[in-house]
N, C-alpha and C. Protein backbone atom coordinates (compact mmCIF):
# COMPACT_ATOMS: atom_id res chain seq x y z
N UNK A 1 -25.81 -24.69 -9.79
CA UNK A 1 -26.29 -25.35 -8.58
C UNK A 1 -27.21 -24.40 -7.82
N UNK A 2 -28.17 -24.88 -7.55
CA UNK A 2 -29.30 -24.57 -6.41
C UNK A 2 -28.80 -24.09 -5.22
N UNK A 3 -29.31 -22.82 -4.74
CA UNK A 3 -28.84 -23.04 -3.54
C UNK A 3 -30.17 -22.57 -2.37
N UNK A 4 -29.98 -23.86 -1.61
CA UNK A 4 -30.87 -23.67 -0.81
C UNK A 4 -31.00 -23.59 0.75
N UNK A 5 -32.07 -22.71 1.13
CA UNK A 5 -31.77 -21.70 2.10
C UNK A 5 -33.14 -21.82 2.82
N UNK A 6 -33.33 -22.57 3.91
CA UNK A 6 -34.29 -22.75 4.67
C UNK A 6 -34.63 -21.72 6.02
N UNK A 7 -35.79 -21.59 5.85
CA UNK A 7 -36.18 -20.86 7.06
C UNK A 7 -37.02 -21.43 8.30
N UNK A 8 -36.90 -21.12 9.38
CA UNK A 8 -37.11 -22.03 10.58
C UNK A 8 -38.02 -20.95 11.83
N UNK A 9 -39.24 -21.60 12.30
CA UNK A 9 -39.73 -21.13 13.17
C UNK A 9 -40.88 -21.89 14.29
N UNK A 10 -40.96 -21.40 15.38
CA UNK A 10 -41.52 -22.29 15.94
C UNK A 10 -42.98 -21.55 16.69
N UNK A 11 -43.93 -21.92 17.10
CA UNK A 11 -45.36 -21.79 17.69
C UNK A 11 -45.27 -22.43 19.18
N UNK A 12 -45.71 -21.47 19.97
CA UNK A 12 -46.36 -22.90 21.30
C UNK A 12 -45.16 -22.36 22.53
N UNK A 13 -44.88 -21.35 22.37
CA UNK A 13 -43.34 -21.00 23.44
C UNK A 13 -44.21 -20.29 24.93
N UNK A 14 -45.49 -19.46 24.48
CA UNK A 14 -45.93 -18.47 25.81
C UNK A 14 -47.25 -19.88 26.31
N UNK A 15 -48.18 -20.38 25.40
CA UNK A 15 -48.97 -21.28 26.22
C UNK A 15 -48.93 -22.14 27.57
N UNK A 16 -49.84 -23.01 28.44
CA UNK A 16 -49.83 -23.08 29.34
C UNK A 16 -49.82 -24.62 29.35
N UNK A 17 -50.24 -24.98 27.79
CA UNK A 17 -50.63 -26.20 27.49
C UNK A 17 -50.33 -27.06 25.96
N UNK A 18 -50.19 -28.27 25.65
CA UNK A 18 -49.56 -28.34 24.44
C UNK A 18 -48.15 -28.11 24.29
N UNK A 19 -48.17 -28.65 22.78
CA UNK A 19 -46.73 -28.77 22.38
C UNK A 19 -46.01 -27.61 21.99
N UNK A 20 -44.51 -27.74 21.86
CA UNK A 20 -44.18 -26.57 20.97
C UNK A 20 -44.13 -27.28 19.68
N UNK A 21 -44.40 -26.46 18.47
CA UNK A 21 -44.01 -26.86 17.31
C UNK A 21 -42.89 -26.09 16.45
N UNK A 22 -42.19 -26.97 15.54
CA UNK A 22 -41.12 -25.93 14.75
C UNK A 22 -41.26 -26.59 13.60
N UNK A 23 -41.24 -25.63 12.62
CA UNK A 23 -41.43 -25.67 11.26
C UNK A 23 -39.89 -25.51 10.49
N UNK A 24 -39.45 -25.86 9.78
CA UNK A 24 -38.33 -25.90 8.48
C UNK A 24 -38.79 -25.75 7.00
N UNK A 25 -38.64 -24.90 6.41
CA UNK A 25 -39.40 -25.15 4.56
C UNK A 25 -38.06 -24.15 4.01
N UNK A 26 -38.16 -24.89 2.99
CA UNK A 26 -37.06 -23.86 1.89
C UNK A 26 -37.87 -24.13 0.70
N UNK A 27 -38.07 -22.83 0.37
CA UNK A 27 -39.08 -22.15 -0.98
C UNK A 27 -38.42 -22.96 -2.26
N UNK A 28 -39.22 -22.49 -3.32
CA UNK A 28 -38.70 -22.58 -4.48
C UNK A 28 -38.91 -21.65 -5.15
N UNK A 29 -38.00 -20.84 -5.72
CA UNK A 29 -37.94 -19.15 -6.21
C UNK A 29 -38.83 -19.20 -7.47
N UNK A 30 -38.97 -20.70 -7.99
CA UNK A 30 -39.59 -20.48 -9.27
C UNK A 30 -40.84 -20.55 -8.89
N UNK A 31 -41.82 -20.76 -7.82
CA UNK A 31 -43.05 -21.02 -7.63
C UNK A 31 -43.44 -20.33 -6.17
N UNK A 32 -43.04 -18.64 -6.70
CA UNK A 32 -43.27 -17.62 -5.39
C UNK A 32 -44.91 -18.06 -4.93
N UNK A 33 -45.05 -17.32 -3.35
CA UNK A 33 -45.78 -17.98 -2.28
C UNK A 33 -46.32 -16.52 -2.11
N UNK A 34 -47.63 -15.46 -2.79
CA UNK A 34 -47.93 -14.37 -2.39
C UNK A 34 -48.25 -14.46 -1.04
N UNK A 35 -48.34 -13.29 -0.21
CA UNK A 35 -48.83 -13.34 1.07
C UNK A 35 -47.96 -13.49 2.62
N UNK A 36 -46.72 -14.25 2.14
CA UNK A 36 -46.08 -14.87 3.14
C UNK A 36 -45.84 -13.99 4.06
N UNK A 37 -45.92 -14.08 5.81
CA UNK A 37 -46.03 -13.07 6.55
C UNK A 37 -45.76 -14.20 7.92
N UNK A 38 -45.48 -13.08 8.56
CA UNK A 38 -45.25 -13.47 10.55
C UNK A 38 -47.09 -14.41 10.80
N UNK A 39 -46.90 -15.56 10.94
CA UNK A 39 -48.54 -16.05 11.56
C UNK A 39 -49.49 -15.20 12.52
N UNK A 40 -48.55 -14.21 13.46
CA UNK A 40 -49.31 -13.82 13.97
C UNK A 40 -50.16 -12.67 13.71
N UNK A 41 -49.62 -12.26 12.64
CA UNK A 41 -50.47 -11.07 11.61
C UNK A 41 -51.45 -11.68 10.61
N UNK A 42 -51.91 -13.02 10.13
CA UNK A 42 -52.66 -13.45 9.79
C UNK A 42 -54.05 -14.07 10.69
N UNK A 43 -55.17 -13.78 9.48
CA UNK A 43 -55.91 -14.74 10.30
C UNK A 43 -56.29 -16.23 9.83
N UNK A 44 -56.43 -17.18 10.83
CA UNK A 44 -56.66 -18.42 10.60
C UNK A 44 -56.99 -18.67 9.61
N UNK A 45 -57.93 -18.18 8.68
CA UNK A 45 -58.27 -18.86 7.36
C UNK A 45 -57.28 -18.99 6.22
N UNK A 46 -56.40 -17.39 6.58
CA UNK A 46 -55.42 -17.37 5.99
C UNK A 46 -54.32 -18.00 5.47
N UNK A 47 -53.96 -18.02 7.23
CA UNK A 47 -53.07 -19.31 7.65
C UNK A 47 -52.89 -20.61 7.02
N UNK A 48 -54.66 -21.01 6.65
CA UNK A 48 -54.85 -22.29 6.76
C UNK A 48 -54.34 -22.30 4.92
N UNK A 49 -55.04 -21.39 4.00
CA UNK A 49 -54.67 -21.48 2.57
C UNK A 49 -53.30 -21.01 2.41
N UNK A 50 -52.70 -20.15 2.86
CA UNK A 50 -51.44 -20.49 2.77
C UNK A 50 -49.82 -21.70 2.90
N UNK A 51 -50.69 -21.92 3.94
CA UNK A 51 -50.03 -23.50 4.42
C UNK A 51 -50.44 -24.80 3.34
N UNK A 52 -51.43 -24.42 2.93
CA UNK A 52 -51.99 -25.78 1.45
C UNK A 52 -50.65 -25.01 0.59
N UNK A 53 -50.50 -23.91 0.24
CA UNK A 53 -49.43 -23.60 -1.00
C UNK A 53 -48.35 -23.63 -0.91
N UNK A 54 -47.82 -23.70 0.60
CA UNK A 54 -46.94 -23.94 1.13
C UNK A 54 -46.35 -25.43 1.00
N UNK A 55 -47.29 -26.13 1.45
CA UNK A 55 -47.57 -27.65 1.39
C UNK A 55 -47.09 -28.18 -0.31
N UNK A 56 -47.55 -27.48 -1.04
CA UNK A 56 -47.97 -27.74 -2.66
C UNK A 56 -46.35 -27.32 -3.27
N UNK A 57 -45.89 -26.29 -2.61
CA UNK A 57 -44.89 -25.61 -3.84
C UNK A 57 -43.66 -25.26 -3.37
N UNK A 58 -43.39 -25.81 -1.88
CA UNK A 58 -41.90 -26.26 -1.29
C UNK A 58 -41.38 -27.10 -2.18
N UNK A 59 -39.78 -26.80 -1.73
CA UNK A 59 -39.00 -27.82 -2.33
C UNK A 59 -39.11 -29.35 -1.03
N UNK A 60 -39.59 -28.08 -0.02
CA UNK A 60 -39.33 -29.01 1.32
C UNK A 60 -39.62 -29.05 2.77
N UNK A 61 -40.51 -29.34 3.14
CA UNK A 61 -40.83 -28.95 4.65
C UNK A 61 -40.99 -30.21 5.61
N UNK A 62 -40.12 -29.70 6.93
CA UNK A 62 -40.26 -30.46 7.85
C UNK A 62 -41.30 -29.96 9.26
N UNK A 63 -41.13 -30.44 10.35
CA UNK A 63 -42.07 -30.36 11.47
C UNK A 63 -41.79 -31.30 12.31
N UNK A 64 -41.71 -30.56 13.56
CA UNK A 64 -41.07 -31.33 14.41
C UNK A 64 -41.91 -30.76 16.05
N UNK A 65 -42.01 -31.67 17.00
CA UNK A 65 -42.83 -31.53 17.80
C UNK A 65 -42.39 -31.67 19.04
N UNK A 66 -42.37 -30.97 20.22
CA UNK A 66 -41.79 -31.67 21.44
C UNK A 66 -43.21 -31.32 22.47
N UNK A 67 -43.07 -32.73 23.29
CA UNK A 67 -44.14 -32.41 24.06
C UNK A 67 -44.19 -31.83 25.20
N UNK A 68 -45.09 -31.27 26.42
CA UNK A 68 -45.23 -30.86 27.46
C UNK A 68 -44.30 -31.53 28.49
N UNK A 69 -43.76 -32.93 28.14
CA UNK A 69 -43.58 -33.55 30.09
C UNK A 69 -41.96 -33.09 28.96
N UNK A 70 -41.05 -33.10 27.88
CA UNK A 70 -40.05 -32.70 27.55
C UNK A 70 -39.87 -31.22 28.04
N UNK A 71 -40.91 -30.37 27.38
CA UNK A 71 -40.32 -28.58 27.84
C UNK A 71 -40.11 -28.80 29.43
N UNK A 72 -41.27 -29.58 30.04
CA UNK A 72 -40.97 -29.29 31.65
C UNK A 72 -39.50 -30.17 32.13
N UNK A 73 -38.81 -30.86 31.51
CA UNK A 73 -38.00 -31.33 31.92
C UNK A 73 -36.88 -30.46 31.46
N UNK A 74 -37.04 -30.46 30.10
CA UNK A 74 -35.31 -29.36 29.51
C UNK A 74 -35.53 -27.91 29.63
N UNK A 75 -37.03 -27.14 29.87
CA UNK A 75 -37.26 -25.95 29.77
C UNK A 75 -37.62 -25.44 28.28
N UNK A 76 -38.51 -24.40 27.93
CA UNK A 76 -39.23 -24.26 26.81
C UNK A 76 -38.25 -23.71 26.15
N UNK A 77 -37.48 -22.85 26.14
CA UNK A 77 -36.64 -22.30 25.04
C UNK A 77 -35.59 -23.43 24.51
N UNK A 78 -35.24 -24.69 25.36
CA UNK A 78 -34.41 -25.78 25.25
C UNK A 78 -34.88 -26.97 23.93
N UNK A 79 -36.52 -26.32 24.42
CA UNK A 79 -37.52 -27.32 23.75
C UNK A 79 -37.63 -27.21 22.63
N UNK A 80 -37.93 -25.44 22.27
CA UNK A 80 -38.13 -24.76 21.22
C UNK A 80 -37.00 -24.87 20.14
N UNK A 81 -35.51 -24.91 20.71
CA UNK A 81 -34.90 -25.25 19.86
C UNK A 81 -34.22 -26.56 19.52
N UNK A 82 -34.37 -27.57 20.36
CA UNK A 82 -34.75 -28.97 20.06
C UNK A 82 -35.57 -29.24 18.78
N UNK A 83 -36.66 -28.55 19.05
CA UNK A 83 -37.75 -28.48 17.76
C UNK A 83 -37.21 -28.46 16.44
N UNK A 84 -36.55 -26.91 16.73
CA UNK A 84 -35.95 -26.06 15.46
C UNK A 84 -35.16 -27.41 14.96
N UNK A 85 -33.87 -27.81 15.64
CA UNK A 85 -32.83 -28.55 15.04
C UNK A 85 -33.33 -29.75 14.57
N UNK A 86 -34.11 -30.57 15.46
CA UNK A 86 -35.49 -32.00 14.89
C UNK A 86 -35.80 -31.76 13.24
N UNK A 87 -36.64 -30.20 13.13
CA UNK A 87 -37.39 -30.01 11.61
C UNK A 87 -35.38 -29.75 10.69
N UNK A 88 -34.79 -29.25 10.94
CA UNK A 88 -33.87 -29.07 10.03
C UNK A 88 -33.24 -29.90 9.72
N UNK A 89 -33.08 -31.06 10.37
CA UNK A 89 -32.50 -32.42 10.32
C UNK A 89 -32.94 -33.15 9.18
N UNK A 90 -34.63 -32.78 9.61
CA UNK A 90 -35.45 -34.00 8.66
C UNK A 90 -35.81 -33.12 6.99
N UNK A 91 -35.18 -31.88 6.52
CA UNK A 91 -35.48 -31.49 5.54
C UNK A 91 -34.16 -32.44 4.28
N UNK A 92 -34.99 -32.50 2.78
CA UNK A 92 -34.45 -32.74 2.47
C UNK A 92 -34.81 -32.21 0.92
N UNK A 93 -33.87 -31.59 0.43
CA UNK A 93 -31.91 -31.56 0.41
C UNK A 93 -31.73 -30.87 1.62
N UNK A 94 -30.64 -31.61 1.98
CA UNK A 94 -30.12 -30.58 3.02
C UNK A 94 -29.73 -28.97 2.50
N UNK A 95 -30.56 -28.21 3.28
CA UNK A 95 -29.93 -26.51 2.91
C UNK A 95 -28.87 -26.39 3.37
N UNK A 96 -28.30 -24.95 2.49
CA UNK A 96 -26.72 -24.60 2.63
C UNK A 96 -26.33 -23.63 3.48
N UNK A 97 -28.13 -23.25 4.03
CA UNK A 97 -28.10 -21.77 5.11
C UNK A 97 -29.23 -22.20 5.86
N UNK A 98 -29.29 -22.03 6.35
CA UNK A 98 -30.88 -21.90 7.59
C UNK A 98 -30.59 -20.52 8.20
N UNK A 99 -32.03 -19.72 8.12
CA UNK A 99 -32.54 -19.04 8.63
C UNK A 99 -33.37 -19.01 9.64
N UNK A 100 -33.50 -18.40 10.71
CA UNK A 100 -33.87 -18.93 11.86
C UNK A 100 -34.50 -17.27 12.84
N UNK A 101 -36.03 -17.57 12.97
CA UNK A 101 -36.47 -16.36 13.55
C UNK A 101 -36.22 -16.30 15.09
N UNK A 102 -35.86 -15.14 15.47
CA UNK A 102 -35.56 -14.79 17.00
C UNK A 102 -33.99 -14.56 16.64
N UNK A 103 -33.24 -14.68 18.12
CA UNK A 103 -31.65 -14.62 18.47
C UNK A 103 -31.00 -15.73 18.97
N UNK A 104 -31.70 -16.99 18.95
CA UNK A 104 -31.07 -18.13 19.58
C UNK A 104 -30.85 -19.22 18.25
N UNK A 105 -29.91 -19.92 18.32
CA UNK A 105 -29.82 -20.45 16.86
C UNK A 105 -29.78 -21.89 17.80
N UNK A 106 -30.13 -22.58 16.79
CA UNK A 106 -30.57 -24.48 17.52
C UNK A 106 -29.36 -24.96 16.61
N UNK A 107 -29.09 -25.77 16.88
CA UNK A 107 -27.71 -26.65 16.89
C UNK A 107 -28.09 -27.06 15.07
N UNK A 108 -27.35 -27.14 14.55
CA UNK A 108 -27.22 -27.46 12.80
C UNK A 108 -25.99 -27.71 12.34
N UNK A 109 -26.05 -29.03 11.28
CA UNK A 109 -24.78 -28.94 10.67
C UNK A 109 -24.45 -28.40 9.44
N UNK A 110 -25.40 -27.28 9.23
CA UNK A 110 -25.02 -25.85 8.07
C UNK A 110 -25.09 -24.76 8.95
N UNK A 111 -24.77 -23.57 8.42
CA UNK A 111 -24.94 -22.83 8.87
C UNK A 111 -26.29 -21.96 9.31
N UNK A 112 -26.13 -21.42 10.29
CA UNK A 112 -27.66 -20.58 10.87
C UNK A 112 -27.71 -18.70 11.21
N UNK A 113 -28.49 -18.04 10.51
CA UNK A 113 -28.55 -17.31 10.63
C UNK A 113 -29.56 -16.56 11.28
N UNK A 114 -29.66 -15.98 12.95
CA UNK A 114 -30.68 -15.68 13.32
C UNK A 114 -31.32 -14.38 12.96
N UNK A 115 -32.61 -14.12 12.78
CA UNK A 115 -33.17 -12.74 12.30
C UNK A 115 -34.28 -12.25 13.42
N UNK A 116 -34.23 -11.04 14.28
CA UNK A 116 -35.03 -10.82 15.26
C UNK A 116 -36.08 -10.55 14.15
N UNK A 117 -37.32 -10.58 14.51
CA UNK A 117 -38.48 -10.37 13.16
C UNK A 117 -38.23 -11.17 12.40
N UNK A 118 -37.69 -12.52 11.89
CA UNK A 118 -37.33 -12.64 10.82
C UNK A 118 -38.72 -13.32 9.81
N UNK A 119 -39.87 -13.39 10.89
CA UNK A 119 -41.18 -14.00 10.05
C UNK A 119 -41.68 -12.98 9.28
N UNK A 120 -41.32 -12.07 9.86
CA UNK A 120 -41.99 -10.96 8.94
C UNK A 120 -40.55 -10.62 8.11
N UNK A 121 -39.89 -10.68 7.52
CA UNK A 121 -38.60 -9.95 6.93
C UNK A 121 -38.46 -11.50 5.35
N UNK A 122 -38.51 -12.35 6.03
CA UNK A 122 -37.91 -13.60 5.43
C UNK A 122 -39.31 -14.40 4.78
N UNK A 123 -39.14 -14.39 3.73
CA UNK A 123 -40.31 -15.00 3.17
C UNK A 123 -40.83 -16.84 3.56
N UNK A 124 -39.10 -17.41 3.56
CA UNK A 124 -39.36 -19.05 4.21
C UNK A 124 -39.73 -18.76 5.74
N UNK A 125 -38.98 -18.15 5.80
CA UNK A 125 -39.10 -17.80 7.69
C UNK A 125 -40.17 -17.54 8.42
N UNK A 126 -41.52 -17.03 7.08
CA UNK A 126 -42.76 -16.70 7.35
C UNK A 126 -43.39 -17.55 6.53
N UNK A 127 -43.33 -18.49 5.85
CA UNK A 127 -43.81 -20.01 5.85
C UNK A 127 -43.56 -20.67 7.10
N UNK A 128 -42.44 -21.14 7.26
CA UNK A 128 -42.52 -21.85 8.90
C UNK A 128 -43.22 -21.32 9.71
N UNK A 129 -42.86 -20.05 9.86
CA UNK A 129 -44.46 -19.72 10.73
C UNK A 129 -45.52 -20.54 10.80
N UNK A 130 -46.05 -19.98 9.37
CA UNK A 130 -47.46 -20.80 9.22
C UNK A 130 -47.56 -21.60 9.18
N UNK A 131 -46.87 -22.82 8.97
CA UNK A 131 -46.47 -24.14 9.10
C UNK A 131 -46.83 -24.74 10.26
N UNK A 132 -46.01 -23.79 11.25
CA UNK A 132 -45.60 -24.51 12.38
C UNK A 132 -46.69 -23.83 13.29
N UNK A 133 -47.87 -22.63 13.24
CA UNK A 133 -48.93 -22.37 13.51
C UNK A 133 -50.01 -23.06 13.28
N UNK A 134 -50.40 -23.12 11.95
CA UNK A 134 -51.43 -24.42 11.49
C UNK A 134 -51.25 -25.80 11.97
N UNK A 135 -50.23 -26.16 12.46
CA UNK A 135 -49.82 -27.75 12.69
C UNK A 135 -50.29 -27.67 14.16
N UNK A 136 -49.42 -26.79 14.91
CA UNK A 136 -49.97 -26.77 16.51
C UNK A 136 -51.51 -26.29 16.94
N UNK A 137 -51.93 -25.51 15.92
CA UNK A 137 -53.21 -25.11 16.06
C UNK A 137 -54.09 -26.74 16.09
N UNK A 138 -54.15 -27.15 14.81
CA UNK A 138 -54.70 -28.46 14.48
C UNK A 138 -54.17 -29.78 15.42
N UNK A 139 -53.09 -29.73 16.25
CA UNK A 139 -53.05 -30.71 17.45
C UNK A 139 -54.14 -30.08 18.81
N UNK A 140 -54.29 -28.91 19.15
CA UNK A 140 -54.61 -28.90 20.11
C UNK A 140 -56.25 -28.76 19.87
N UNK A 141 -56.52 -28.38 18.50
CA UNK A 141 -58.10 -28.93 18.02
C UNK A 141 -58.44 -30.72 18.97
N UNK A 142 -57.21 -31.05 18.18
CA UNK A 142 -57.46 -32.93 18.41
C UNK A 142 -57.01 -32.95 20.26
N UNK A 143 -56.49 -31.99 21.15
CA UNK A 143 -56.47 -32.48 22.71
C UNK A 143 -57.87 -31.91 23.20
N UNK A 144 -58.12 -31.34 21.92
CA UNK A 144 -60.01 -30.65 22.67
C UNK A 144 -60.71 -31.61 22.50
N UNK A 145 -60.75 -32.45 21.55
CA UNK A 145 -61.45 -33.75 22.02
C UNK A 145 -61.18 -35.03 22.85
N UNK A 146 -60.24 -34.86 23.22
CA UNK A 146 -59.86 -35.42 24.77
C UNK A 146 -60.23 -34.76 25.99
N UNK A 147 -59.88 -33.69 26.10
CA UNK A 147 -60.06 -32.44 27.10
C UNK A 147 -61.31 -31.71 26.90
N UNK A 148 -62.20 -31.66 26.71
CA UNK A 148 -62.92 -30.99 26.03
C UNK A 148 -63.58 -29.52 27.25
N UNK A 149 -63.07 -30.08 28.45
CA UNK A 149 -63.74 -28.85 29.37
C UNK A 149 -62.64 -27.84 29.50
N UNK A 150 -61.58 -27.85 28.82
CA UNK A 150 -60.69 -26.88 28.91
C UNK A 150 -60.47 -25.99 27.58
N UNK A 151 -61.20 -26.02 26.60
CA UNK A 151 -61.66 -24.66 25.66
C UNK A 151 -60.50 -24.57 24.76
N UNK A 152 -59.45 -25.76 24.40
CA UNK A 152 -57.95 -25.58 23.55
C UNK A 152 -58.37 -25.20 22.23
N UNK A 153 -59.33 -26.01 22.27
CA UNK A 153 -59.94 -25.39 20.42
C UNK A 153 -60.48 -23.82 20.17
N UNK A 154 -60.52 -22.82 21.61
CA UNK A 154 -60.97 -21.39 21.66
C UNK A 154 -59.27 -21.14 21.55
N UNK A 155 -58.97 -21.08 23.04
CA UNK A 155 -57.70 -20.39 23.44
C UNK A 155 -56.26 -20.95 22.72
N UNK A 156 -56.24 -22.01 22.47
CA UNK A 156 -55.19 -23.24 21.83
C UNK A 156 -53.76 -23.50 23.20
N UNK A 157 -54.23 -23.04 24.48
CA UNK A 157 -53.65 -23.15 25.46
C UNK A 157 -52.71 -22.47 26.32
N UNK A 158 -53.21 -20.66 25.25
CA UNK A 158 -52.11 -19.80 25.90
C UNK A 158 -53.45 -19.09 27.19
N UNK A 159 -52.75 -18.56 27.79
CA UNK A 159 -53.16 -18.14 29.32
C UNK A 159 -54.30 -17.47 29.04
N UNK A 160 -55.43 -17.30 28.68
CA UNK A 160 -56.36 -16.53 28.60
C UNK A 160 -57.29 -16.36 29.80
N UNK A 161 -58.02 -15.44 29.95
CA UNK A 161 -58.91 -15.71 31.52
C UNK A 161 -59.63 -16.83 31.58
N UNK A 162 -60.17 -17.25 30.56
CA UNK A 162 -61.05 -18.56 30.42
C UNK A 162 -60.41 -19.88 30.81
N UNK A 163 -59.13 -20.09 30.18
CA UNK A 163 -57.85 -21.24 30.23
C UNK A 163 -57.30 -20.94 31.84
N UNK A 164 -57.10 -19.96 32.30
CA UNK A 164 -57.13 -19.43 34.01
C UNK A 164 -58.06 -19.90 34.84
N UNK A 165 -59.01 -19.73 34.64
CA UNK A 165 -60.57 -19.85 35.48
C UNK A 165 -60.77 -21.61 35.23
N UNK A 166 -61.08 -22.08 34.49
CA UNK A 166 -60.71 -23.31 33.93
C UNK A 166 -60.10 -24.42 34.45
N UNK A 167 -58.58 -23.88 34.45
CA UNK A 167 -57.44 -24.16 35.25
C UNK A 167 -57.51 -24.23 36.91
N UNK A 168 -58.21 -22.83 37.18
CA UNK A 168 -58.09 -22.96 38.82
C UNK A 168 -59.12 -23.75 39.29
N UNK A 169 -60.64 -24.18 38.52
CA UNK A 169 -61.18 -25.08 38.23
C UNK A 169 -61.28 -26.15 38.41
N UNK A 170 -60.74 -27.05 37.75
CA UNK A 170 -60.40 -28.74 37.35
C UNK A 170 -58.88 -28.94 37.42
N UNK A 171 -58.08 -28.19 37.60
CA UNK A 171 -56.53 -28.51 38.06
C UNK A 171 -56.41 -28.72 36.54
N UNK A 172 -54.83 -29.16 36.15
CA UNK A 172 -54.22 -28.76 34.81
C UNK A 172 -54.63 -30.73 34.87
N UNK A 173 -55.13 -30.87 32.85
CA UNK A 173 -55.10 -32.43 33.03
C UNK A 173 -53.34 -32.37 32.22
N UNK A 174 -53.09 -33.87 31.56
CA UNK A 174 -51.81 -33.97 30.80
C UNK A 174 -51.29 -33.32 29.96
N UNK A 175 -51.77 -32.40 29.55
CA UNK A 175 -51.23 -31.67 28.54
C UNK A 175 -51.19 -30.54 28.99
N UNK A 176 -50.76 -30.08 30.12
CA UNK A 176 -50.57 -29.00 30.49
C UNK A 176 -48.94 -29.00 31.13
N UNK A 177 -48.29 -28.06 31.14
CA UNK A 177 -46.86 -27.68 31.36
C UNK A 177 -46.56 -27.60 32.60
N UNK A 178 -46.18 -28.41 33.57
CA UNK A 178 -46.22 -28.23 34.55
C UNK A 178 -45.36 -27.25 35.73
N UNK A 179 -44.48 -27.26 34.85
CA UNK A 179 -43.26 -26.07 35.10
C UNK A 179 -43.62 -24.55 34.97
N UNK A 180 -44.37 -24.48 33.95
CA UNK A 180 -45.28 -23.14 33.78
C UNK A 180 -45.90 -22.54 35.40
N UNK A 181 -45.27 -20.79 35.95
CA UNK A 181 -45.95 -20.62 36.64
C UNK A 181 -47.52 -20.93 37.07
N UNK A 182 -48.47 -20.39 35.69
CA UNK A 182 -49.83 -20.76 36.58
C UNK A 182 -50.36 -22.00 36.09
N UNK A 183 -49.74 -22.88 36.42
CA UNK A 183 -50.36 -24.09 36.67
C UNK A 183 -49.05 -24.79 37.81
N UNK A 184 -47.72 -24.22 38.23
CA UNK A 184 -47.12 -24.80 39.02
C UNK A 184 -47.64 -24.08 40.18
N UNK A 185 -47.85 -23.00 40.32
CA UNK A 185 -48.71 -22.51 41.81
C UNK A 185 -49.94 -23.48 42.50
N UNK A 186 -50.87 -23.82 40.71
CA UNK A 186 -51.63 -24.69 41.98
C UNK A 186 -51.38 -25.37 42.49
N UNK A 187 -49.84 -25.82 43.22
CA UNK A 187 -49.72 -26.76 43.76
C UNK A 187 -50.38 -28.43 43.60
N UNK A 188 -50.50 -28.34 42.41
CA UNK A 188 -51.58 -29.95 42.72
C UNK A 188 -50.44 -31.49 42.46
N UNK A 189 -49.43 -31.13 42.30
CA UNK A 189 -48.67 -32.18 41.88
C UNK A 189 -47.24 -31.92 42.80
């Protein structure tokens, strides 16, 4: 018997704007994944061909999404692992372990093992990464063409001076976090 052992991570926790995303994938040992690494040590192009092989040579990947008016209601780390437990739910076979990057483990009915670093340590754990990087990257591409004077397709909605200036600007539109200090200071709501 197989045993399978999913790794879990999520994108979108420090931004100002957008979703969080969380990724779930459990590998298949017979069809190793060179490269696999923490997303944030890659660059985008990287990202992007890794996530096709990722895509191609899982046994299994989920993705799971929570939006802005949710984090501001339950709070982002609430959100983040909402996420986590959403993608582990929807994998299938169900794994016999989940692995899970950071120290907070999201609710599962297998077991969870958290790993501080674990995108960089854990080879699934650094698929979800990229997973769950490429997916949120490529939503907030698609709120830049809604939004288009707020630069998501530069910054992807974390605090940058531009996404600041911007912000103090034109006030935050819907996809912005409203609970988030700098956009709850401007007072506009």
């Amino acid at each position: 018997m197989n045993t399978h052992i999913a790794g879990v991570d999520e994108a979108g926790r420090g931004p100002l704007a957008g979703p969080v995303v969380a990724a779930a994938v459990i590998l298949d040992p017979a069809h190793p994944i060179a490269g696999l690494s923490d997303s944030k040590k890659l660059s985008a192009q990287q990202r992007e061909r890794l996530a096709g092989h990722i895509l191609e040579r899982a046994v299994s990947v989920a993705v799971a999404i929570i939006e802005p008016d949710v984090i501001d209601r339950i709070n982002i780390l609430q959100a983040s692992l909402e996420a986590m437990a959403q993608a582990i739910s929807q994998l299938e076979p169900v794994p016999d372990l989940v692995r899970v990057d950071g120290n907070h483990a999201p609710r599962s009915a297998v077991p969870v093992q958290t790993m501080i670093g674990g995108d960089g340590l854990d080879a699934a754990i650094g698929a979800a990464s990229i997973i769950a990087k490429t997916r949120r990257d490529a939503l907030m591409i698609e709120l830049h063409q809604h939004y288009p004077d707020y630069g998501f397709d530069r910054h992807k909605g974390y605090p940058t001076r531009e996404h600041l200036a911007v912000l103090e600007r034109l006030g935050p539109c819907p996809a912005h976090r409203r609970s988030f200090r700098p956009v709850r200071q401007l007072g506009l709501f």
